[in-house]
Protein backbone atom coordinates (compact mmCIF):
# COMPACT_ATOMS: atom_id res chain seq x y z
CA UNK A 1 46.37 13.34 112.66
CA UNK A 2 44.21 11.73 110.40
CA UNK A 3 43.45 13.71 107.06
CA UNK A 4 41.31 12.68 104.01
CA UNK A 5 41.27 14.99 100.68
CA UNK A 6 39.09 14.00 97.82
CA UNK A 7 39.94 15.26 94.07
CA UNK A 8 38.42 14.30 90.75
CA UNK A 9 34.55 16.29 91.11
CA UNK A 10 33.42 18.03 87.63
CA UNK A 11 30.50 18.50 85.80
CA UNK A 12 29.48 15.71 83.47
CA UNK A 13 26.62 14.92 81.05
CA UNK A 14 24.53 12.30 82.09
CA UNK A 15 26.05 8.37 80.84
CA UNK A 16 29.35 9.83 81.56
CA UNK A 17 31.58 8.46 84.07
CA UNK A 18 34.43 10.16 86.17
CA UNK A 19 36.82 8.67 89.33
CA UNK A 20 36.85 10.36 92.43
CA UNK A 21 39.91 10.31 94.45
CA UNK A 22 40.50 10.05 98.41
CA UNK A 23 44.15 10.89 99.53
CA UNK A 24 44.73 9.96 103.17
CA UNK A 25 47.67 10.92 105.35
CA UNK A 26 47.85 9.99 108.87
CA UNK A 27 46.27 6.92 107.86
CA UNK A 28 47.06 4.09 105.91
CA UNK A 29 44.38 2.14 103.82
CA UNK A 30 46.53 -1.22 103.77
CA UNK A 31 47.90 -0.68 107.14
CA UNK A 32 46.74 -1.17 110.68
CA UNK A 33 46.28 2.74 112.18
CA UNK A 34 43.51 1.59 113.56
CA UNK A 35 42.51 -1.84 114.79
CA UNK A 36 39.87 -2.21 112.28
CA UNK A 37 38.17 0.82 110.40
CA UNK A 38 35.09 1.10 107.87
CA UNK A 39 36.14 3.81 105.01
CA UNK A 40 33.09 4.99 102.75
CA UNK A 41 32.08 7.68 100.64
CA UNK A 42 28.94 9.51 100.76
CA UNK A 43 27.10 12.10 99.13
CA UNK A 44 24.56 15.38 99.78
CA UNK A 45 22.92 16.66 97.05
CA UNK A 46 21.15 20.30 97.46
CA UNK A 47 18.51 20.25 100.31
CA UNK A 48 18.72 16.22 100.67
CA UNK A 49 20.19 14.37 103.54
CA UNK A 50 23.42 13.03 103.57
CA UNK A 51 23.64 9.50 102.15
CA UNK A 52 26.10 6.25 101.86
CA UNK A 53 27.34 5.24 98.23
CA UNK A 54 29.66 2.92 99.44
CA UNK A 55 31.24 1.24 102.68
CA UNK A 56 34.27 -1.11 103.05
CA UNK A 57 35.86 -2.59 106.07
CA UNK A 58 39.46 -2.31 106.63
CA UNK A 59 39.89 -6.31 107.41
CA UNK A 60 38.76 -8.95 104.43
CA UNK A 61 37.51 -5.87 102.13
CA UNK A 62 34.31 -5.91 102.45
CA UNK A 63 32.34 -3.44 100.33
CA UNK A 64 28.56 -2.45 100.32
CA UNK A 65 27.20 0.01 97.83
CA UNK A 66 23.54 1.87 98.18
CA UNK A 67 21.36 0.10 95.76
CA UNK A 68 21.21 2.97 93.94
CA UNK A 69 24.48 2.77 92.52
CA UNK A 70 25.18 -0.86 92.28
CA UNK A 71 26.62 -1.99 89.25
CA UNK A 72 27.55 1.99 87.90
CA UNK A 73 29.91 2.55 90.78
CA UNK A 74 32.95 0.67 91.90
CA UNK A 75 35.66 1.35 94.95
CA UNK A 76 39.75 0.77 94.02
CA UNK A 77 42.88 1.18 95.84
CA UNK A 78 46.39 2.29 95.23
CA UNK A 79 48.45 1.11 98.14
CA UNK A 80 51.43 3.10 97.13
CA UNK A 81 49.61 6.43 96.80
CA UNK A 82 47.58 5.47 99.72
CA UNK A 83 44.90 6.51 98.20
CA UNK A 84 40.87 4.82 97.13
CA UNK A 85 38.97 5.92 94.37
CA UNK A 86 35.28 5.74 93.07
CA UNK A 87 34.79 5.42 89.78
CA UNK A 88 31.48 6.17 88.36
CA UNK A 89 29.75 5.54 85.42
CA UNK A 90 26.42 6.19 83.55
CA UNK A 91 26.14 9.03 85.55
CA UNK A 92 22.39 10.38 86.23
CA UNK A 93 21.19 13.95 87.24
CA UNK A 94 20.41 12.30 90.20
CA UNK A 95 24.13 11.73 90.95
CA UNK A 96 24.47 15.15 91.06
CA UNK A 97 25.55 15.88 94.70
CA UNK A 98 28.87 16.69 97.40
CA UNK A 99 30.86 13.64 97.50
CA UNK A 100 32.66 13.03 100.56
CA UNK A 101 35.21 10.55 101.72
CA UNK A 102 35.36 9.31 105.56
CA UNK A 103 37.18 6.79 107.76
CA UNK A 104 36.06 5.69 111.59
CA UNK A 105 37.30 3.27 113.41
CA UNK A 106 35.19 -0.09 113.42
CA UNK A 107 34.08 -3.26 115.29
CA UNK A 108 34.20 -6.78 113.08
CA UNK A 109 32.04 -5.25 110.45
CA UNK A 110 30.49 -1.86 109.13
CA UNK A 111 26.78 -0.16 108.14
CA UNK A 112 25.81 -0.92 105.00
CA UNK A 113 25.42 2.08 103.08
CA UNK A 114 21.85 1.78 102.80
CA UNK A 115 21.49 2.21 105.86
CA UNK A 116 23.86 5.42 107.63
CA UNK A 117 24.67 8.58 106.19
CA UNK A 118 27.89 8.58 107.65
CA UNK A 119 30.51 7.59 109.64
CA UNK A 120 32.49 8.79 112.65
CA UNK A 121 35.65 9.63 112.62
CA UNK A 122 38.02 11.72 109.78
CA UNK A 123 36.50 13.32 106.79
CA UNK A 124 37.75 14.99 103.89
CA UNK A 125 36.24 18.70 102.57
CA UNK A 126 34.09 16.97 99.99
CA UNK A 127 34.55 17.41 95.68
CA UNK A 128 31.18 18.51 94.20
CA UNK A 129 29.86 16.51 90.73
CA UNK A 130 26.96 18.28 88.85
CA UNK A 131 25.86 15.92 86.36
CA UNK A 132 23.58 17.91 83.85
CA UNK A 133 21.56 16.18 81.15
């Protein structure tokens, strides 16, 4: 069974920058558990929908990030610790919001994160970030 646990949520002032981290077990990131998969992470702040921040596909890496967090987010891997993580920087107040991980299996590509607010298939609990001014 597929689990996903994120770690790493924590108040910050705004410009600061902190790395969320998405622990899988029961599926492997590098690996093949599933023909071909989309992994993203997402976010719901207070009484908004949920959103996409970023999207990757499992085959060829490739990543899509919301245009609203181009260039201040970026998505890493540690094969060994089979684990991704988003690392964010010049945080806003607007950042502040649940952050969720999820995996689903795919076809030959995935949304963009513009345009879905999620995916189906495993998700973690969530790690909150309040980013205060």
């Amino acid at each position: 069974q597929v689990q996903l646990v994120e770690s790493g949520g924590g108040s910050v002032q705004a410009g600061g920058s902190l790395r969320l981290s998405c622990e899988a077990s029961g599926y492997t990131y590098s690996g093949h558990t599933f023909r071909s998969a989309c992994m993203g992470w997402f976010r719901q702040a207070p009484g908004k929908e949920r959103e996409g921040v970023v999207i990757r596909h499992s085959e060829g890496g490739t990543t899509a990030f919301a245009d609203s967090v181009k260039g201040r987010f970026t998505l890493s891997q540690d094969n060994a610790k089979n684990t991704v993580y988003l690392q964010m920087t010049s945080l806003n107040p607007e950042d502040t919001a649940m952050y969720y991980c999820a995996v689903g299996k795919s076809g030959s590509s995935c949304p963009k994160a513009d345009d879905v607010g999620g995916l189906t298939g495993y998700w973690g609990k969530g790690t909150q970030v309040p980013v205060s001014q």
